[in-house]
PDB file of N, CA and C in Angstrom:
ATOM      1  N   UNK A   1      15.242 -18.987   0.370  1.00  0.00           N
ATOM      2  CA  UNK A   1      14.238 -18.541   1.323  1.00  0.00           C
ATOM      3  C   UNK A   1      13.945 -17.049   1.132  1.00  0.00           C
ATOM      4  N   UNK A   2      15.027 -16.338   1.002  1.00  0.00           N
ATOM      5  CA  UNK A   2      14.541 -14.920   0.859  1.00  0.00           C
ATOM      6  C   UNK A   2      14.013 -14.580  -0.628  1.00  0.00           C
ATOM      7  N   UNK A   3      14.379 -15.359  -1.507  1.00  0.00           N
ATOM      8  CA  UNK A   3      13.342 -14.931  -2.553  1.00  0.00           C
ATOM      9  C   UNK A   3      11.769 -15.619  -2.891  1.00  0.00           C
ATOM     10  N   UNK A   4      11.985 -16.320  -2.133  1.00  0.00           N
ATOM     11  CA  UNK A   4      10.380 -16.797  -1.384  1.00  0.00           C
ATOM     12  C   UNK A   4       9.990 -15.703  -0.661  1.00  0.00           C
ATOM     13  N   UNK A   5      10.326 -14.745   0.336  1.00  0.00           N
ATOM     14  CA  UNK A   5       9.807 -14.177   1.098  1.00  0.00           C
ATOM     15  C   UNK A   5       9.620 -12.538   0.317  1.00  0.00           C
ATOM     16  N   UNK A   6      10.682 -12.304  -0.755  1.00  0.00           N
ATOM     17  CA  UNK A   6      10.738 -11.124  -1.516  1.00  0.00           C
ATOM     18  C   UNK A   6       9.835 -11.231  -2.720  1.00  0.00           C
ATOM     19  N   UNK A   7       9.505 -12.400  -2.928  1.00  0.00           N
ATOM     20  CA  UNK A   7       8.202 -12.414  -3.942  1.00  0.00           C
ATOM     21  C   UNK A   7       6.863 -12.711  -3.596  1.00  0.00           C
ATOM     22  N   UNK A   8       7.106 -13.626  -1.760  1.00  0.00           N
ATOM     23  CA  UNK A   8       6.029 -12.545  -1.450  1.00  0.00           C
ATOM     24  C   UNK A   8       5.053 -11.333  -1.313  1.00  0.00           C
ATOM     25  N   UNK A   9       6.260 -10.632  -0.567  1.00  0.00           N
ATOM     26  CA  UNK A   9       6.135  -8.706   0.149  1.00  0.00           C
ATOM     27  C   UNK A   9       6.016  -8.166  -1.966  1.00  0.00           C
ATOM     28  N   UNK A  10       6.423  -8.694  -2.794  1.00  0.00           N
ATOM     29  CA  UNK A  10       6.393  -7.888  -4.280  1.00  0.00           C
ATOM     30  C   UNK A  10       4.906  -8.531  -5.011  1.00  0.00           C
ATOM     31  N   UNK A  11       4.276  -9.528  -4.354  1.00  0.00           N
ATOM     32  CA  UNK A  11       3.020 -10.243  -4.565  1.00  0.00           C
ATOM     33  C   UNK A  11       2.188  -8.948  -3.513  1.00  0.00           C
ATOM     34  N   UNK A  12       2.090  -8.676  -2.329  1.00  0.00           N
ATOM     35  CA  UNK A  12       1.426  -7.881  -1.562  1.00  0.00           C
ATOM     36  C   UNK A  12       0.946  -6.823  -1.635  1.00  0.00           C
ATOM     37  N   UNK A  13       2.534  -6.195  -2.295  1.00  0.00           N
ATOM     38  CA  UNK A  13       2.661  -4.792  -2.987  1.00  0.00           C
ATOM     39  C   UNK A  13       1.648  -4.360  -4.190  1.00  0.00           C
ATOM     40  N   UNK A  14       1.870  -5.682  -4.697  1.00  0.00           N
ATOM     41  CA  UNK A  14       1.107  -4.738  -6.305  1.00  0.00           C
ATOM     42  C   UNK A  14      -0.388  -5.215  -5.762  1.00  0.00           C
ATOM     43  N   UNK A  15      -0.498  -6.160  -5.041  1.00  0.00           N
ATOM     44  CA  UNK A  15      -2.354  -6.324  -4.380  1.00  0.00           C
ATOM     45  C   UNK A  15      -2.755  -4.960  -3.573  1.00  0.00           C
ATOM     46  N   UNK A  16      -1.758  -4.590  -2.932  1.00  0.00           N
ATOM     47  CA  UNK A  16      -2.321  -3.402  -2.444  1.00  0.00           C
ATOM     48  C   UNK A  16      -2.084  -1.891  -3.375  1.00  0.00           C
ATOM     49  N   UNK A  17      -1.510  -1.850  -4.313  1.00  0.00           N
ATOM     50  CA  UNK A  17      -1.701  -1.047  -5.001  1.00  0.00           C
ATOM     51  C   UNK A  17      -2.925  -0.902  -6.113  1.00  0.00           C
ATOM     52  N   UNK A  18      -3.077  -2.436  -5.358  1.00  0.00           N
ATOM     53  CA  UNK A  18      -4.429  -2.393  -6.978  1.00  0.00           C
ATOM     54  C   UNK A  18      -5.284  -1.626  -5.943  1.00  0.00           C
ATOM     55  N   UNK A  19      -5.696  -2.133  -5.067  1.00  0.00           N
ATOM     56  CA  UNK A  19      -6.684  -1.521  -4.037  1.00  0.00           C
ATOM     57  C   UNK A  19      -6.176   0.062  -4.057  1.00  0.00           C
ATOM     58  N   UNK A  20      -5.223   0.419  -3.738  1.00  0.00           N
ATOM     59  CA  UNK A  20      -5.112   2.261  -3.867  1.00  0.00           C
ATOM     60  C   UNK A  20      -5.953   2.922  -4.921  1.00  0.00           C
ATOM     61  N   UNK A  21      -5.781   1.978  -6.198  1.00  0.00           N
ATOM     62  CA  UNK A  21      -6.217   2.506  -7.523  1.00  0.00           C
ATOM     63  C   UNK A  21      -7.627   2.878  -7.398  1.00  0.00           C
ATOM     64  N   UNK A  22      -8.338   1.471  -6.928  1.00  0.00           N
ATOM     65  CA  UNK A  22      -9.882   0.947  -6.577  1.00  0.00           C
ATOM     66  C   UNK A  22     -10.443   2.555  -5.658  1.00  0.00           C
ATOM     67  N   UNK A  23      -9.687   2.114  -4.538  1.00  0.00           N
ATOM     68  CA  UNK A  23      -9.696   3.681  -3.661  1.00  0.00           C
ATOM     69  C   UNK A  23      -9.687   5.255  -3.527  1.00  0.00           C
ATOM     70  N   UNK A  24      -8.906   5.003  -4.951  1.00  0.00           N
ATOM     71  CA  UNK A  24      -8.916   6.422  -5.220  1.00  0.00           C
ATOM     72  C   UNK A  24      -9.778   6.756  -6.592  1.00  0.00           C
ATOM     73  N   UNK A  25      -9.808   5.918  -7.109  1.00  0.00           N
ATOM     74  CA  UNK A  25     -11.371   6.054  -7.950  1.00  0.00           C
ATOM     75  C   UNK A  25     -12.959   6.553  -7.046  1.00  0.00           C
ATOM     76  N   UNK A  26     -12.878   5.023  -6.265  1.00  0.00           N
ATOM     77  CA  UNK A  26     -14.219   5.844  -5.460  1.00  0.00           C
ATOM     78  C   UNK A  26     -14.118   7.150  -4.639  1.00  0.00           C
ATOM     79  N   UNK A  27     -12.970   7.081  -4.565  1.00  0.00           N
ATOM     80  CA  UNK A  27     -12.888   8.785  -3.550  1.00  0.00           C
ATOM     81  C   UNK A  27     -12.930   9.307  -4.069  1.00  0.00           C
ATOM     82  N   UNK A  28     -12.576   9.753  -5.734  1.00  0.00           N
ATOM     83  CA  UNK A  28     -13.221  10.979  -6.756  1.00  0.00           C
ATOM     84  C   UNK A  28     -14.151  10.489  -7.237  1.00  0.00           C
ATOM     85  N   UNK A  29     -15.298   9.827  -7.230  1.00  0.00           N
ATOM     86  CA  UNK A  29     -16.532   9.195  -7.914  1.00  0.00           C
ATOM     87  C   UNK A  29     -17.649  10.115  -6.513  1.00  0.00           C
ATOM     88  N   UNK A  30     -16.892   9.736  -5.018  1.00  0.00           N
ATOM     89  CA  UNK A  30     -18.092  10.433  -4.179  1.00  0.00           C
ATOM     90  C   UNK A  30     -17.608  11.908  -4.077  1.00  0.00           C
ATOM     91  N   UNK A  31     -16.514  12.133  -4.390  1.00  0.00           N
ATOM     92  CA  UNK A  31     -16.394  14.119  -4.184  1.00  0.00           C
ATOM     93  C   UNK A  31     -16.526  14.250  -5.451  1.00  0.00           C
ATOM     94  N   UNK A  32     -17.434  14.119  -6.373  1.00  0.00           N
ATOM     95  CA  UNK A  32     -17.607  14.400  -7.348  1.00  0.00           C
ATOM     96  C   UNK A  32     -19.188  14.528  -7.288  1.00  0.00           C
ATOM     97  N   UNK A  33     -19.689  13.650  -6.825  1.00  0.00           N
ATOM     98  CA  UNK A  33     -21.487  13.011  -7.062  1.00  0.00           C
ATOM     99  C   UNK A  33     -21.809  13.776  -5.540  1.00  0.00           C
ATOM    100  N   UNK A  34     -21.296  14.121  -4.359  1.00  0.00           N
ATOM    101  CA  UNK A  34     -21.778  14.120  -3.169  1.00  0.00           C
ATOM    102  C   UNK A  34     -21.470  15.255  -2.084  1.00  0.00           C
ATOM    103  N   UNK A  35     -22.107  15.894  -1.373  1.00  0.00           N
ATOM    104  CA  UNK A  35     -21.623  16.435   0.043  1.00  0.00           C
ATOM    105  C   UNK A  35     -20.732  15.194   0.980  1.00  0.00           C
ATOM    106  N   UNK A  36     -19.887  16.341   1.472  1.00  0.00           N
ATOM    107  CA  UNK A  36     -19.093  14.994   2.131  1.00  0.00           C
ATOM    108  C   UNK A  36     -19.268  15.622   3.659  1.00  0.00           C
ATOM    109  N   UNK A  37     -19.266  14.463   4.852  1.00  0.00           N
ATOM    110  CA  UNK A  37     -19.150  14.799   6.059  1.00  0.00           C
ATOM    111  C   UNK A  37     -18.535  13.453   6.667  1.00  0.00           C
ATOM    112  N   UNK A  38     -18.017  14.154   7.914  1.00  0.00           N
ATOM    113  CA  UNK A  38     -17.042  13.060   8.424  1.00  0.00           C
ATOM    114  C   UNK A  38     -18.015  11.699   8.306  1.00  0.00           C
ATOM    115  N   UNK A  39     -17.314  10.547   8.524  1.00  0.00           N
ATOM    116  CA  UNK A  39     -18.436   9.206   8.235  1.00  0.00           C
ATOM    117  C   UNK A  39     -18.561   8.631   6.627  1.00  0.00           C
ATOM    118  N   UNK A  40     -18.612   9.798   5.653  1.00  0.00           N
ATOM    119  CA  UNK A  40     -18.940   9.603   4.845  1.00  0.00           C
ATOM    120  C   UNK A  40     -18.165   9.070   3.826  1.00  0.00           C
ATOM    121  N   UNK A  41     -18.667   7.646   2.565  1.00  0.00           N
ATOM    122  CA  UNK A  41     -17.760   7.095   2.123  1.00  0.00           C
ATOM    123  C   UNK A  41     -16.400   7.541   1.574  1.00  0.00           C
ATOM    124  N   UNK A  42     -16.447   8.669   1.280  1.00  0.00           N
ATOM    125  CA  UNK A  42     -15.090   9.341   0.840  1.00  0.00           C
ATOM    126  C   UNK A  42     -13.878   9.460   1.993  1.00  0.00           C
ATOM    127  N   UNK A  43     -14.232   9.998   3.077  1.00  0.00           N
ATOM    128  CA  UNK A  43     -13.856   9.852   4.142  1.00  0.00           C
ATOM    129  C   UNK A  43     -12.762   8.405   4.659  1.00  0.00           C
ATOM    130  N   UNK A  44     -13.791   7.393   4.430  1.00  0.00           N
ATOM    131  CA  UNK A  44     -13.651   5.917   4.385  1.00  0.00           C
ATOM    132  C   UNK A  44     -12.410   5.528   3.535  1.00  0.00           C
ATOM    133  N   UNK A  45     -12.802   6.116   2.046  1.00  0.00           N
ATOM    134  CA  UNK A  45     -11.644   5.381   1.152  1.00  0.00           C
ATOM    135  C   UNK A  45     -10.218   6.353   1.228  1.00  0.00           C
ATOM    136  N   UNK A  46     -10.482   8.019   1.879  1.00  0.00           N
ATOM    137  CA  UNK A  46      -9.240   8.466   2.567  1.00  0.00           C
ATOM    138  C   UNK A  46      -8.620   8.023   2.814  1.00  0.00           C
ATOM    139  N   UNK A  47      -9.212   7.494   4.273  1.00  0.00           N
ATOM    140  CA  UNK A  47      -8.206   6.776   5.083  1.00  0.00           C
ATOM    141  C   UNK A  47      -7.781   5.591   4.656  1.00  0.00           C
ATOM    142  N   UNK A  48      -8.626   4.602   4.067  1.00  0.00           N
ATOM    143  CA  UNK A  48      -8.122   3.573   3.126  1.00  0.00           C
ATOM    144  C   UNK A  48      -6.728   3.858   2.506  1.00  0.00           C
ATOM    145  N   UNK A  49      -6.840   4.822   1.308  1.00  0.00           N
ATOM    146  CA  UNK A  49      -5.558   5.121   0.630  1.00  0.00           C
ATOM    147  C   UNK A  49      -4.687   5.467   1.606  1.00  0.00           C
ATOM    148  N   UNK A  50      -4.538   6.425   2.794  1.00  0.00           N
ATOM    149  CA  UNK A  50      -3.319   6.831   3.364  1.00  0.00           C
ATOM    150  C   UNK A  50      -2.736   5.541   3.964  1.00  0.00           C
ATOM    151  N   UNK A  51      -3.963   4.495   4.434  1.00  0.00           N
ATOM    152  CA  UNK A  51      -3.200   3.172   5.048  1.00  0.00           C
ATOM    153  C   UNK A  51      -2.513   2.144   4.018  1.00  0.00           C
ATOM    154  N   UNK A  52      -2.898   2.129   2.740  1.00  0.00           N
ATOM    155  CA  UNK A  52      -2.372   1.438   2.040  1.00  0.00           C
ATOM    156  C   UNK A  52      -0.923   1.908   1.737  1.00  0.00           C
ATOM    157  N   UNK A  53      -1.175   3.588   1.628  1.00  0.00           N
ATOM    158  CA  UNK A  53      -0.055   4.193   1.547  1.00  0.00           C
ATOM    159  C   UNK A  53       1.245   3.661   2.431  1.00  0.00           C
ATOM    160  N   UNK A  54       0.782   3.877   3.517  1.00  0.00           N
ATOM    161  CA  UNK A  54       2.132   3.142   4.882  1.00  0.00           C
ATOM    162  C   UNK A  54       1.670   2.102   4.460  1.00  0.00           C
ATOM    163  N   UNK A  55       0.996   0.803   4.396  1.00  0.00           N
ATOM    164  CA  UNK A  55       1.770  -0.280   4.302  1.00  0.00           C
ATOM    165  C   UNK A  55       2.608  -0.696   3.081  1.00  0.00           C
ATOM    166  N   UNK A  56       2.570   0.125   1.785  1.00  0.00           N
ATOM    167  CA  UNK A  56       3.386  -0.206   0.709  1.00  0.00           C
ATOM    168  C   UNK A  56       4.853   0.743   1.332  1.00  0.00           C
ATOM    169  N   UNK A  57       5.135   1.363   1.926  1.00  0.00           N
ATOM    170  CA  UNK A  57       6.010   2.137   2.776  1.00  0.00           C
ATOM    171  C   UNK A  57       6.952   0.812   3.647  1.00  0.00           C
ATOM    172  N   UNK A  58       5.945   0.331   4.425  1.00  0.00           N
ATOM    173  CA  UNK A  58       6.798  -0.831   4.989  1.00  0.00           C
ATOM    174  C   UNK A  58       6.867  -2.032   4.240  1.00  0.00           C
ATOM    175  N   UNK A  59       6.426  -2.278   3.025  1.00  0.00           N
ATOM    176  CA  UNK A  59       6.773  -3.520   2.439  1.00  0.00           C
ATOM    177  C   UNK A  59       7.913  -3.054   1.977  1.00  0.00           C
ATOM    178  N   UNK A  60       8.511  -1.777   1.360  1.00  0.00           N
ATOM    179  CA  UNK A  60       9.450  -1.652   0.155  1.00  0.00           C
ATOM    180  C   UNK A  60      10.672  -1.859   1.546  1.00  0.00           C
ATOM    181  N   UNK A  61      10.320  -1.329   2.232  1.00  0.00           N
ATOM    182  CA  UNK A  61      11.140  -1.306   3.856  1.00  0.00           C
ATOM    183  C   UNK A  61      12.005  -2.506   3.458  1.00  0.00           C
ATOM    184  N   UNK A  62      10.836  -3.764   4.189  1.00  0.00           N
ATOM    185  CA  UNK A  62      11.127  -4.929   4.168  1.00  0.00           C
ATOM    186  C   UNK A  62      12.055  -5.350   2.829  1.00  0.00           C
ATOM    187  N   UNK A  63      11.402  -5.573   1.650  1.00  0.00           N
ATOM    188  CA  UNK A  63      12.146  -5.595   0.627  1.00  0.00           C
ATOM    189  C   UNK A  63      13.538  -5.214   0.606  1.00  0.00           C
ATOM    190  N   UNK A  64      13.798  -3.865   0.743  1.00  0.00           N
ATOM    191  CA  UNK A  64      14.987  -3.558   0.717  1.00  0.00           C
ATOM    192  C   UNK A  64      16.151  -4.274   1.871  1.00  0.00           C
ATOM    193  N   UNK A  65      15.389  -4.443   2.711  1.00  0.00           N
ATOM    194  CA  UNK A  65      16.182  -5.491   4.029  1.00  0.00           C
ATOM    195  C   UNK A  65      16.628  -6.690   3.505  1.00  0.00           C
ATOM    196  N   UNK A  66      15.566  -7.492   2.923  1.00  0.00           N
ATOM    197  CA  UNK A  66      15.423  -8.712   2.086  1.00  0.00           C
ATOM    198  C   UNK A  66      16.852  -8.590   0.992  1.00  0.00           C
ATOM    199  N   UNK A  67      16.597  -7.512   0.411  1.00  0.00           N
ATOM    200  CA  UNK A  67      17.634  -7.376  -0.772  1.00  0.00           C
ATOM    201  C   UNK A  67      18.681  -7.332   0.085  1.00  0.00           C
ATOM    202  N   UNK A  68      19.540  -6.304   0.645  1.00  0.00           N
ATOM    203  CA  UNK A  68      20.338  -6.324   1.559  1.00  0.00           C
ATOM    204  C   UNK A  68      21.203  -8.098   2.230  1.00  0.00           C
ATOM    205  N   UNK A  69      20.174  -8.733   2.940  1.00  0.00           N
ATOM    206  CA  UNK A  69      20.685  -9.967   3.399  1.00  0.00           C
ATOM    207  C   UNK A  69      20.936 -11.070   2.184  1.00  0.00           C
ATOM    208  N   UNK A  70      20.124 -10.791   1.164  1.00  0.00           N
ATOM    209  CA  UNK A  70      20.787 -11.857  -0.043  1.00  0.00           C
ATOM    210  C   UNK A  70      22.012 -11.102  -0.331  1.00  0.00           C
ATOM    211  N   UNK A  71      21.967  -9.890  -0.846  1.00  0.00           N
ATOM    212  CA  UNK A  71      23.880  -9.173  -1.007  1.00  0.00           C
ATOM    213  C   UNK A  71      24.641  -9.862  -0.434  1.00  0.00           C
ATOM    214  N   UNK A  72      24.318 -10.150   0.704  1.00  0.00           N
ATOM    215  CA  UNK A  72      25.442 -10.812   1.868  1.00  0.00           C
ATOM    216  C   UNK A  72      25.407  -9.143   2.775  1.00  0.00           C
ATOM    217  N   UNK A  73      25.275  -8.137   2.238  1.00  0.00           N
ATOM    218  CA  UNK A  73      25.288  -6.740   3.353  1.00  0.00           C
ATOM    219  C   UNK A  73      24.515  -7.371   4.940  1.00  0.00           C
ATOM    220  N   UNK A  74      25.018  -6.070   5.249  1.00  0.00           N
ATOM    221  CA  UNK A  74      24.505  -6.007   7.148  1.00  0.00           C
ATOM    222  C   UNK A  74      23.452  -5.092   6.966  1.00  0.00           C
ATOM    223  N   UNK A  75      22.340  -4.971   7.573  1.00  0.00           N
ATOM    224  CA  UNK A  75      21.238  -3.794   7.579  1.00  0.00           C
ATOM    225  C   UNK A  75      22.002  -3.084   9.025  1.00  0.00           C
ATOM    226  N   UNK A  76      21.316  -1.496   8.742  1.00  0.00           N
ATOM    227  CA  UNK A  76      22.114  -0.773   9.773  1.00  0.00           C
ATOM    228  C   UNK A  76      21.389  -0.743  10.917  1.00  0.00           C
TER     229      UNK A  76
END
């Protein structure tokens, strides 16, 4: 079960890292081509990347929990 659930969260991970990549391309494609003001797509894929950021933050989380309970360890 937990390596069902750890190759999940490691399936999630690299989907959302592809998207960071995606994200941070267009965010130097519009501060490159554009004036930026709040609203504006750069803005958008900002915050995009910082959220992808925390959620690959709490997958490795998880993961490491995951790893932990197959060890047989206790999480603290």
């Amino acid at each position: 079960m937990e390596n069902k659930k750890l190759k999940t969260l490691q399936n999630k991970r690299t989907e959302i890292l592809k998207k960071m990549d995606i994200a941070k391309k267009k965010l130097e494609e519009e501060n490159e081509n554009e004036e930026v003001w709040p609203g504006h797509e750069s803005t958008v894929y900002f915050d995009n990347l910082n959220n992808y950021q925390v959620l690959v933050a709490h997958l490795e989380a998880i993961e490491s929990e995951i790893k932990l309970i197959k060890s047989g360890a206790t999480s603290p």
